[in-house]
PDB file of N, CA and C in Angstrom:
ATOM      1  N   UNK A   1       0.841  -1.157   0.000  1.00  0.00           N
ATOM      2  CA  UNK A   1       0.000   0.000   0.000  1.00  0.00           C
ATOM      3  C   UNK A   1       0.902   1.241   0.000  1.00  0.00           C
ATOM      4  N   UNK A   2       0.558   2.137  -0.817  1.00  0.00           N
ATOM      5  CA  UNK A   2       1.493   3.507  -0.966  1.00  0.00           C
ATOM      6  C   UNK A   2       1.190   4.340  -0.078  1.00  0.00           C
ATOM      7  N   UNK A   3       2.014   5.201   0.514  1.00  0.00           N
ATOM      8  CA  UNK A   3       1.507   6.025   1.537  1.00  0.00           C
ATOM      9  C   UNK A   3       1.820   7.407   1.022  1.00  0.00           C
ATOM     10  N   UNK A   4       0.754   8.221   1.459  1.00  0.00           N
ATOM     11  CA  UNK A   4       0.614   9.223   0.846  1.00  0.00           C
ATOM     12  C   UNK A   4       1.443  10.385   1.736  1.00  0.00           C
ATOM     13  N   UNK A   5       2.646  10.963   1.045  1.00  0.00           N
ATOM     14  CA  UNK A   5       3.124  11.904   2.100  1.00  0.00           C
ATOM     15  C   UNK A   5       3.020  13.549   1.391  1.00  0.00           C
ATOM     16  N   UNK A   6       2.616  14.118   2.533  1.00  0.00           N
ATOM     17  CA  UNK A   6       1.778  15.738   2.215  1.00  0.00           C
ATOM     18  C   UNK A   6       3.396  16.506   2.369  1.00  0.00           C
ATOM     19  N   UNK A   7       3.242  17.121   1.563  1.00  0.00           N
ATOM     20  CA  UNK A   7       4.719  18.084   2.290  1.00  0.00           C
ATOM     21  C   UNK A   7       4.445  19.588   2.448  1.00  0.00           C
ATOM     22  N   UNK A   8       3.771  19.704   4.043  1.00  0.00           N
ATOM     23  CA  UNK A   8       3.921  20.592   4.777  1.00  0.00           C
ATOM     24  C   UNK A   8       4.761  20.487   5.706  1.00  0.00           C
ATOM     25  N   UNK A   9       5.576  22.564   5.570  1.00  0.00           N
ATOM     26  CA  UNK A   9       6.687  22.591   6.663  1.00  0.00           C
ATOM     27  C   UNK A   9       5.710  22.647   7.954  1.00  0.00           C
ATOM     28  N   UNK A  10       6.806  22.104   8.629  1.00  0.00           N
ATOM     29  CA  UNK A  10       6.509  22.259   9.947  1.00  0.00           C
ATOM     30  C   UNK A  10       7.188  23.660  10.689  1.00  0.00           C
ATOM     31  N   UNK A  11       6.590  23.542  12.162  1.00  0.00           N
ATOM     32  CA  UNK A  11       7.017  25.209  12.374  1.00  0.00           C
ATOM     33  C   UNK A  11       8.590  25.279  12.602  1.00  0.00           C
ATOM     34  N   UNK A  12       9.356  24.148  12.574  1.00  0.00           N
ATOM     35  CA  UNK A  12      10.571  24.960  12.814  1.00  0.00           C
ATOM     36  C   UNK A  12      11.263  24.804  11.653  1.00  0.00           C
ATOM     37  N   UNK A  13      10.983  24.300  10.483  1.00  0.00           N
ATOM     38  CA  UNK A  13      11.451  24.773   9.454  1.00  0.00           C
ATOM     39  C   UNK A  13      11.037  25.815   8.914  1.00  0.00           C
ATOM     40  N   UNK A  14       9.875  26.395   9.148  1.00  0.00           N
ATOM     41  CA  UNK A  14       8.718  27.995   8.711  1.00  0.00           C
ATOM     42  C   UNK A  14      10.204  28.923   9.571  1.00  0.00           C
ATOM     43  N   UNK A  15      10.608  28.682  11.185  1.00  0.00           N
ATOM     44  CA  UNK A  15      11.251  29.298  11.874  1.00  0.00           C
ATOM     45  C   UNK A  15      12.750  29.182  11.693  1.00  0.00           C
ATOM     46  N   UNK A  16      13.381  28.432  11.006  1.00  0.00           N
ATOM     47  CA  UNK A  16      14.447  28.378   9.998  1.00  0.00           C
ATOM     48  C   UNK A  16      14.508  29.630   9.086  1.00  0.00           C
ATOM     49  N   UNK A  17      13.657  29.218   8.355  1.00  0.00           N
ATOM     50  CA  UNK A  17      13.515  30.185   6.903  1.00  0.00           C
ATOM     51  C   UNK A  17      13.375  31.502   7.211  1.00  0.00           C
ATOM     52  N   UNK A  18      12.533  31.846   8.629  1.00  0.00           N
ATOM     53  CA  UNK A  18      12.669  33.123   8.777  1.00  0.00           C
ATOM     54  C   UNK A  18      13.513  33.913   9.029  1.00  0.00           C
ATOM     55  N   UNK A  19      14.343  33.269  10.142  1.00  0.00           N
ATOM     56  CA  UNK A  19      15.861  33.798  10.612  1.00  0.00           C
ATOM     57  C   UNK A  19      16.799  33.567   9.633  1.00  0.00           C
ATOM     58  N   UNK A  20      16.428  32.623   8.698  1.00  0.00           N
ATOM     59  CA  UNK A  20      17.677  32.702   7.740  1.00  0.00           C
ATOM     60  C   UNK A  20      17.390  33.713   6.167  1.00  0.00           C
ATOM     61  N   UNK A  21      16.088  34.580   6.571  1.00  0.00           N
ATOM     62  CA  UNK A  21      15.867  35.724   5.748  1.00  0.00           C
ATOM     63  C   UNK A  21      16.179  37.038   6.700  1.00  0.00           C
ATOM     64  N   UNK A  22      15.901  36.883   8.030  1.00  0.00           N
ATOM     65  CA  UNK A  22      16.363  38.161   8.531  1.00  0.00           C
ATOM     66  C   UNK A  22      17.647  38.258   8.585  1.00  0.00           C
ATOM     67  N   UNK A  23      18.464  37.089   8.891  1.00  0.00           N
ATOM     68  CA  UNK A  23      20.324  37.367   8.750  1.00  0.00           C
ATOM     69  C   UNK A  23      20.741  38.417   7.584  1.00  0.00           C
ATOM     70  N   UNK A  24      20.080  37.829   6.527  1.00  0.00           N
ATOM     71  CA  UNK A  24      20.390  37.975   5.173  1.00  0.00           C
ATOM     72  C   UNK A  24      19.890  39.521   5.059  1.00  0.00           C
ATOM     73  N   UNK A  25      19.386  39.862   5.442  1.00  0.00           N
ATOM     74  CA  UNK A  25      18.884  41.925   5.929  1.00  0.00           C
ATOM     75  C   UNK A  25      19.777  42.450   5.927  1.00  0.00           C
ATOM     76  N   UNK A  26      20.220  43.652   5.659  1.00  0.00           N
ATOM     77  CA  UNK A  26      20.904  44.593   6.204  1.00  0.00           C
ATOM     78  C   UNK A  26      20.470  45.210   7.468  1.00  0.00           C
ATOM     79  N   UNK A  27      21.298  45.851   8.144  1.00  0.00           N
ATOM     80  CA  UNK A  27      20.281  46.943   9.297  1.00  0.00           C
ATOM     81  C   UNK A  27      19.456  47.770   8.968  1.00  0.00           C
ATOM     82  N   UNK A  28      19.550  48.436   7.872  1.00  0.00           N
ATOM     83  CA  UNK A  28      18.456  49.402   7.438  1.00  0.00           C
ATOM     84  C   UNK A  28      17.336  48.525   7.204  1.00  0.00           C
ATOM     85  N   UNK A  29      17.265  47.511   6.026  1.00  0.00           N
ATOM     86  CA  UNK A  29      16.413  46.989   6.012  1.00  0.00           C
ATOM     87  C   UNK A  29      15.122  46.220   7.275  1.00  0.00           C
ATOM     88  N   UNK A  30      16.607  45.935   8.136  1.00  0.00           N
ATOM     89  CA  UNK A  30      15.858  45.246   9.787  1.00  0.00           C
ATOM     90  C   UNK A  30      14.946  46.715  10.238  1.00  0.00           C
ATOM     91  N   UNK A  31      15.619  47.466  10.123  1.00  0.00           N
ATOM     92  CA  UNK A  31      15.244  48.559  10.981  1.00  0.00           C
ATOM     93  C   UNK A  31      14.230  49.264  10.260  1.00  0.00           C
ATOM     94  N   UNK A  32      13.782  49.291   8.852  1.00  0.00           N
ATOM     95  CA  UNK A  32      12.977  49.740   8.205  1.00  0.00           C
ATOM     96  C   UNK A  32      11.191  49.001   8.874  1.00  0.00           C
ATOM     97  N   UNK A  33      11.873  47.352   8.485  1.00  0.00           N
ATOM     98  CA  UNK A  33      10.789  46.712   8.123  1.00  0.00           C
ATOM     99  C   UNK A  33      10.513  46.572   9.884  1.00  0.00           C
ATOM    100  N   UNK A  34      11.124  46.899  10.951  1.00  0.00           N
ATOM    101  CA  UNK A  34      10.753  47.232  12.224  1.00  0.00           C
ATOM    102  C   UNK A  34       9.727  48.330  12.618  1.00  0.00           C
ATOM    103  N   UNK A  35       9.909  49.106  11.968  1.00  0.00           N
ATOM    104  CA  UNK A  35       9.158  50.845  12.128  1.00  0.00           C
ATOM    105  C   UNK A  35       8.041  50.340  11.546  1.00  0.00           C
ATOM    106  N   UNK A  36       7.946  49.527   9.972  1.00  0.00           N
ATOM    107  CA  UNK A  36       6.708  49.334   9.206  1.00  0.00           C
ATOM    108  C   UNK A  36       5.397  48.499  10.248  1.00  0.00           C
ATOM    109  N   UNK A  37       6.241  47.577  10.896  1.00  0.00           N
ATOM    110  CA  UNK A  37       5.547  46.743  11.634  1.00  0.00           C
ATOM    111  C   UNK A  37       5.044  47.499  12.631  1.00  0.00           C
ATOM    112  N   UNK A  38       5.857  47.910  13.557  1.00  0.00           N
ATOM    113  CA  UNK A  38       5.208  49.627  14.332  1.00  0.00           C
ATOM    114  C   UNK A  38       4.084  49.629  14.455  1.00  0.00           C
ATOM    115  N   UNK A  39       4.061  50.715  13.148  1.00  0.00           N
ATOM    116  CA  UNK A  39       2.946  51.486  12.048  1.00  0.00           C
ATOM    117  C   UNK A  39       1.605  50.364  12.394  1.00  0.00           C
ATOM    118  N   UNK A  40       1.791  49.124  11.868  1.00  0.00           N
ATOM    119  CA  UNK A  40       1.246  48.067  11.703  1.00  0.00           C
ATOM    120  C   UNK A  40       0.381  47.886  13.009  1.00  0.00           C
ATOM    121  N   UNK A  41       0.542  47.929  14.013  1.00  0.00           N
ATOM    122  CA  UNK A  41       0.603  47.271  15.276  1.00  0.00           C
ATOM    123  C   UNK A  41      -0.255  48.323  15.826  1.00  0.00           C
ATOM    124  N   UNK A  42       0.353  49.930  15.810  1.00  0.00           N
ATOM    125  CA  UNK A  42       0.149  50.951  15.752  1.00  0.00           C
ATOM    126  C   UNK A  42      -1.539  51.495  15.522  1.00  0.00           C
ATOM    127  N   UNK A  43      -2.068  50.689  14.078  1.00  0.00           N
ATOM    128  CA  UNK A  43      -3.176  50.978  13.297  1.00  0.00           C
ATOM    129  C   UNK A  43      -4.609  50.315  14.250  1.00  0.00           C
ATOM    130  N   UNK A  44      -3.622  49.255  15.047  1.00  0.00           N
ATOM    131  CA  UNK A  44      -4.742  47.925  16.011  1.00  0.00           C
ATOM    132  C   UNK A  44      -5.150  48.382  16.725  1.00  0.00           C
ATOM    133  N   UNK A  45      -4.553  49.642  17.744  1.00  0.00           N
ATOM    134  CA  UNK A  45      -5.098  50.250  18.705  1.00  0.00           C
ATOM    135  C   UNK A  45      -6.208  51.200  19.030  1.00  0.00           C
ATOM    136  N   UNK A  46      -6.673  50.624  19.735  1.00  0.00           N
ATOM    137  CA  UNK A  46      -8.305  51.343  19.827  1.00  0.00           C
ATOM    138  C   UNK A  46      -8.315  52.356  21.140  1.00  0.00           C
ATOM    139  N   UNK A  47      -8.711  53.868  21.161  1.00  0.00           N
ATOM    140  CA  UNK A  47      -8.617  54.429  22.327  1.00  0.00           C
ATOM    141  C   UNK A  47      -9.418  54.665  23.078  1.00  0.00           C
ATOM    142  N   UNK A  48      -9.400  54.601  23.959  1.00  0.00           N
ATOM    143  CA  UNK A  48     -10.658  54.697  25.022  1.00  0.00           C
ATOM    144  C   UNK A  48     -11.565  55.375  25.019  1.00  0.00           C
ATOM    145  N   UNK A  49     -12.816  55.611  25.297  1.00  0.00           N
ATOM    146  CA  UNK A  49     -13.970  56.465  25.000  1.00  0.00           C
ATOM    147  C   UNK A  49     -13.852  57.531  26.639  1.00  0.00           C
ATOM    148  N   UNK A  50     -14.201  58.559  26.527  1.00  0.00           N
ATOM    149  CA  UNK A  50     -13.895  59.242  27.439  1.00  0.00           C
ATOM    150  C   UNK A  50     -14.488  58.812  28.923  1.00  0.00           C
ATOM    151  N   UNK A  51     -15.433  58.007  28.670  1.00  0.00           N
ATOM    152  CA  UNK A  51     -15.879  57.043  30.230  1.00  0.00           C
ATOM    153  C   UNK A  51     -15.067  56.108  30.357  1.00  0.00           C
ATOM    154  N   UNK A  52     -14.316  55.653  29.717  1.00  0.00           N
ATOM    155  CA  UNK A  52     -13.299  54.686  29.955  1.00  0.00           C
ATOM    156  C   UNK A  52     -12.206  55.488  30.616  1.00  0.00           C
ATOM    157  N   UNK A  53     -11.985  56.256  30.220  1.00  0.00           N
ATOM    158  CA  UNK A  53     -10.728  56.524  30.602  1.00  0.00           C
ATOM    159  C   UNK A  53     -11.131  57.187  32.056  1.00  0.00           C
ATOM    160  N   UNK A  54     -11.952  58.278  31.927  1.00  0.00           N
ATOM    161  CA  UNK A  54     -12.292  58.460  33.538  1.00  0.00           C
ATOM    162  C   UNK A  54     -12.204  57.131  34.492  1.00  0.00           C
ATOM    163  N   UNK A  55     -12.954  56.401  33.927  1.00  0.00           N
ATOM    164  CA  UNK A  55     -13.133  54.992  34.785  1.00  0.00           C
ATOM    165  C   UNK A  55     -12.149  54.380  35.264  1.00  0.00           C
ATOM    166  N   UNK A  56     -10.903  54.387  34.405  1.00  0.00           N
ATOM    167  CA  UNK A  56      -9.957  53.988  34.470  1.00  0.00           C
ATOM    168  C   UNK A  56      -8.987  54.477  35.672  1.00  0.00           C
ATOM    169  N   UNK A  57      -9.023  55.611  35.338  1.00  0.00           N
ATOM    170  CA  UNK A  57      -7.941  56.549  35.911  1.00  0.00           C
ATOM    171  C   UNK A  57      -8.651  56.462  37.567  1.00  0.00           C
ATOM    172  N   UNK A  58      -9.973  56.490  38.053  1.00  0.00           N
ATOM    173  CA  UNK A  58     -11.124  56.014  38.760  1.00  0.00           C
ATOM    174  C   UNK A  58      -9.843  55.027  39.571  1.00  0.00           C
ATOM    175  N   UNK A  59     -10.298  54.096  39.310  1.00  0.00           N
ATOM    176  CA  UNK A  59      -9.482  52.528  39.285  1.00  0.00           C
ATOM    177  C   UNK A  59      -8.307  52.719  39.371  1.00  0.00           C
ATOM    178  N   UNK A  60      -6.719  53.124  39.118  1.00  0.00           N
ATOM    179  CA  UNK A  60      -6.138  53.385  39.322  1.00  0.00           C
ATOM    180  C   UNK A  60      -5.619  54.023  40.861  1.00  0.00           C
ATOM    181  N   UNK A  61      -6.215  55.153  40.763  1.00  0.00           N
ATOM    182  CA  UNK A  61      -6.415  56.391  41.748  1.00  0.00           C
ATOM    183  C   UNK A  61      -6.707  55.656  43.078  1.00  0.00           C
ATOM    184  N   UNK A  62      -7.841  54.459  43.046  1.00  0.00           N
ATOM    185  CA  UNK A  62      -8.333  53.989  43.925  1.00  0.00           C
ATOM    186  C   UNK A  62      -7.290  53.033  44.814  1.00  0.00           C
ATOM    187  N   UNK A  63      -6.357  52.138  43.362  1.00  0.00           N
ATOM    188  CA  UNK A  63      -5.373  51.465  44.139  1.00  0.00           C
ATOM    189  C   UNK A  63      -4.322  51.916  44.364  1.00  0.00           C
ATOM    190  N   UNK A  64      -4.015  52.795  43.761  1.00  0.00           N
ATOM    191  CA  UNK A  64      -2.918  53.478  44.303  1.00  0.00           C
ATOM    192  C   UNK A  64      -2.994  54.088  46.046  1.00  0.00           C
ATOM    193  N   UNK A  65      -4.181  54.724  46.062  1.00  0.00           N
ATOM    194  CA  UNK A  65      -4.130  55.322  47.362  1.00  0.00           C
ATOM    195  C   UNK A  65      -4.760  54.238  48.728  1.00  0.00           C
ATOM    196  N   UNK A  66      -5.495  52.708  48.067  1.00  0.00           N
ATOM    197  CA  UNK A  66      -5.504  51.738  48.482  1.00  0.00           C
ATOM    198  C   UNK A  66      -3.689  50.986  49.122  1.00  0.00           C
ATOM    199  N   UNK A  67      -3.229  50.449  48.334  1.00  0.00           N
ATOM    200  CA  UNK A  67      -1.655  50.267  48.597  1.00  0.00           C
ATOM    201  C   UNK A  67      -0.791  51.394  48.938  1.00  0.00           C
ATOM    202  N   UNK A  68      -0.805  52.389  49.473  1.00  0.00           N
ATOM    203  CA  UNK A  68      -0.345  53.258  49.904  1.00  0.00           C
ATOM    204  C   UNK A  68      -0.878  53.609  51.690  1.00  0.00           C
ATOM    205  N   UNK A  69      -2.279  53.011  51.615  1.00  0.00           N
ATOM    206  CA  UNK A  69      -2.534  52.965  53.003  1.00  0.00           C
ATOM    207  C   UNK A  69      -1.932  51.572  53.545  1.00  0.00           C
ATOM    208  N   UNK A  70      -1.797  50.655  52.791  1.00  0.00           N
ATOM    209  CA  UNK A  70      -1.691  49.921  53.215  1.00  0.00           C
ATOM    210  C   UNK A  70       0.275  49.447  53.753  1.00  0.00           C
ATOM    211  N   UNK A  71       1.110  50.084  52.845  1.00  0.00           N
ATOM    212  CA  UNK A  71       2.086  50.462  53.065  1.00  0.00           C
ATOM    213  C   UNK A  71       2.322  51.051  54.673  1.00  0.00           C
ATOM    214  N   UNK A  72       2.107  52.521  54.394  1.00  0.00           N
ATOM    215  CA  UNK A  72       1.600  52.970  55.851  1.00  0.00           C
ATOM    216  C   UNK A  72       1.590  51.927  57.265  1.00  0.00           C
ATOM    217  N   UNK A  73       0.584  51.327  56.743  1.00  0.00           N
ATOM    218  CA  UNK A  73      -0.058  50.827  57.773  1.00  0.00           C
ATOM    219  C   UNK A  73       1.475  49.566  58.648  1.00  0.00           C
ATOM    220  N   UNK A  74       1.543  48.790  57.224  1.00  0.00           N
ATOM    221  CA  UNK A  74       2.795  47.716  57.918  1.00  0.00           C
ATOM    222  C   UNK A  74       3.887  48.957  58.485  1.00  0.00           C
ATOM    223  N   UNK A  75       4.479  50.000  57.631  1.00  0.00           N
ATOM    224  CA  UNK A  75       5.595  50.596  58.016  1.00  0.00           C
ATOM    225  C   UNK A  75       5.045  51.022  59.452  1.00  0.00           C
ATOM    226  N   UNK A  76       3.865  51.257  59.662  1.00  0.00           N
ATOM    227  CA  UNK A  76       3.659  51.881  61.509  1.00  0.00           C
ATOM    228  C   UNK A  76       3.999  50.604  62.121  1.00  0.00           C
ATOM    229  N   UNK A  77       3.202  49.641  61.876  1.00  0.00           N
ATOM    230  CA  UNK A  77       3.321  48.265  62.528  1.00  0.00           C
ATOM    231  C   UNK A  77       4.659  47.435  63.041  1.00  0.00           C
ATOM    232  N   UNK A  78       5.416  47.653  61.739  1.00  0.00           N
ATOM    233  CA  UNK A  78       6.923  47.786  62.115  1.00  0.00           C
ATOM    234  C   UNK A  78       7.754  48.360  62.250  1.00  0.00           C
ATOM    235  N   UNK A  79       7.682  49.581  62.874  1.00  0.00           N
ATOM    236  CA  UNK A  79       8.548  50.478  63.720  1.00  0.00           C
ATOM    237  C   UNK A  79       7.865  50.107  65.192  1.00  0.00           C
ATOM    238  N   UNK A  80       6.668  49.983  65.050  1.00  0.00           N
ATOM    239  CA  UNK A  80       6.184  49.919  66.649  1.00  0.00           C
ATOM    240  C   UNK A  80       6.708  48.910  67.076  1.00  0.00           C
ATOM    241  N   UNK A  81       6.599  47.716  66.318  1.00  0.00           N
ATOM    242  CA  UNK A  81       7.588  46.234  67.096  1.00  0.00           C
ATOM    243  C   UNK A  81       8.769  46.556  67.357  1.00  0.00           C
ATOM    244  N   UNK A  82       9.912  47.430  66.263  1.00  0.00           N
ATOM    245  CA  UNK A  82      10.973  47.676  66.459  1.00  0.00           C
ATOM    246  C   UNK A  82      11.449  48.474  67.602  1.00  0.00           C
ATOM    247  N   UNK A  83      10.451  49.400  68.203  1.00  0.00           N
ATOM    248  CA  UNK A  83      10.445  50.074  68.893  1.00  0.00           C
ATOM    249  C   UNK A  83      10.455  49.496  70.389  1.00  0.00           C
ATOM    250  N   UNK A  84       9.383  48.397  70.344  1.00  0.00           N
ATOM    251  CA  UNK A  84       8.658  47.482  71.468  1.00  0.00           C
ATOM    252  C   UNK A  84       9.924  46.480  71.909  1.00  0.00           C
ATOM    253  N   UNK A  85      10.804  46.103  70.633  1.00  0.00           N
ATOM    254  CA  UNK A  85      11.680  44.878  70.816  1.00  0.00           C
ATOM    255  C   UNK A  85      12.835  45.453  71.832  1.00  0.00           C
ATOM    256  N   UNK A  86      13.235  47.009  70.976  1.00  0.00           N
ATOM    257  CA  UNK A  86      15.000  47.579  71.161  1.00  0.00           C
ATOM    258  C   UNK A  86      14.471  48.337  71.729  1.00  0.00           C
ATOM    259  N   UNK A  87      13.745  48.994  72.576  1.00  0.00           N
ATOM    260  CA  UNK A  87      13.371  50.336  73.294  1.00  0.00           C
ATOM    261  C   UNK A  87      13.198  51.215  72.156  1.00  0.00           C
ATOM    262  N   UNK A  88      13.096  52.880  72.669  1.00  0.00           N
ATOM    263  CA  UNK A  88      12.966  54.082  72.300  1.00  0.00           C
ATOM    264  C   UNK A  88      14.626  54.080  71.728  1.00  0.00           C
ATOM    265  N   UNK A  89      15.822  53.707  71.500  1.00  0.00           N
ATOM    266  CA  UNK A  89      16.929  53.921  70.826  1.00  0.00           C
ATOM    267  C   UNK A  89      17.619  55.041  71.881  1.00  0.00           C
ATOM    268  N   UNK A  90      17.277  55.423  73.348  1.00  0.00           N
ATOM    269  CA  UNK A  90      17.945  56.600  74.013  1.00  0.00           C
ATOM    270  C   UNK A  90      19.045  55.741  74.465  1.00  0.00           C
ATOM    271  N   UNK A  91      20.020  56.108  74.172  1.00  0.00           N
ATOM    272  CA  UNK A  91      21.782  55.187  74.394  1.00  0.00           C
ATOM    273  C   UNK A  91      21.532  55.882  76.055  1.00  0.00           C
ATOM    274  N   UNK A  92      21.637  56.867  76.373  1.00  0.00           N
ATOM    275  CA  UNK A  92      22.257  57.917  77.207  1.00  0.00           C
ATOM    276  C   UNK A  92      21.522  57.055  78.826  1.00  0.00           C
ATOM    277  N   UNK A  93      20.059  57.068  78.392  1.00  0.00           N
ATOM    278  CA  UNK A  93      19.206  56.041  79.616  1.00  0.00           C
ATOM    279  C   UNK A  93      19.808  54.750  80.122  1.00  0.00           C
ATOM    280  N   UNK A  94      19.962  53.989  79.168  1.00  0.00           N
ATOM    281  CA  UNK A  94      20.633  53.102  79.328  1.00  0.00           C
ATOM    282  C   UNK A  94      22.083  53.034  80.117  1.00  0.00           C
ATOM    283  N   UNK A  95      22.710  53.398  79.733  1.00  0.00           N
ATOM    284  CA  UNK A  95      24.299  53.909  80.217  1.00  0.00           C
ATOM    285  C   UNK A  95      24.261  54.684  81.629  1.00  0.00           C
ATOM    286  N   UNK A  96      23.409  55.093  82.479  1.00  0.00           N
ATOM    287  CA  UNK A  96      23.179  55.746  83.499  1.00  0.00           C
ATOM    288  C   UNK A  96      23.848  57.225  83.686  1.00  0.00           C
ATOM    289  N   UNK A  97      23.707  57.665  82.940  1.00  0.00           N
ATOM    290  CA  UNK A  97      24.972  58.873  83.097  1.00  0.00           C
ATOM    291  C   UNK A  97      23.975  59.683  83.106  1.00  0.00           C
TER     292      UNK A  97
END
């Protein structure tokens, strides 16, 4: 029985061929067809509708000043232990003088 063989590349010969067309580039060319792609990538982006972005910035604003209390909060927590463990830091009390 004959067996039927299909000849599709597979991806790492597709990923061969590619790097062995970008070698073959110059830099301008790399660097051309870099900017084009850009452009490309560039065209996909969709910008926010002005409730989005309020919303956003909303959301942001919120965690930011969320993790910032919360920062706070450990940095009090641990100075007070530090405080509780080593005393107030007065050398002079200690030393009796």
């Amino acid at each position: 029985m004959a067996r039927k063989v299909i000849d599709e590349p597979s991806e790492d010969v597709v990923a061969n061929a590619r790097r062995d067309r970008d070698d073959k580039r110059g830099p301008i060319a790399r660097l051309t067809l870099f900017i084009r792609q850009v452009f490309i990538e560039l065209r996909k982006v969709v910008a926010p509708t002005r409730k989005e972005l309020f919303s956003y910035t909303g959301v942001v604003l919120v965690f930011v000043i969320v993790m910032m209390a919360l920062v706070y909060g450990l940095d009090s927590a641990f100075a007070w232990a530090v405080t509780w463990v080593f005393g107030n830091g007065d050398v002079a009390s200690t030393t009796g003088n």
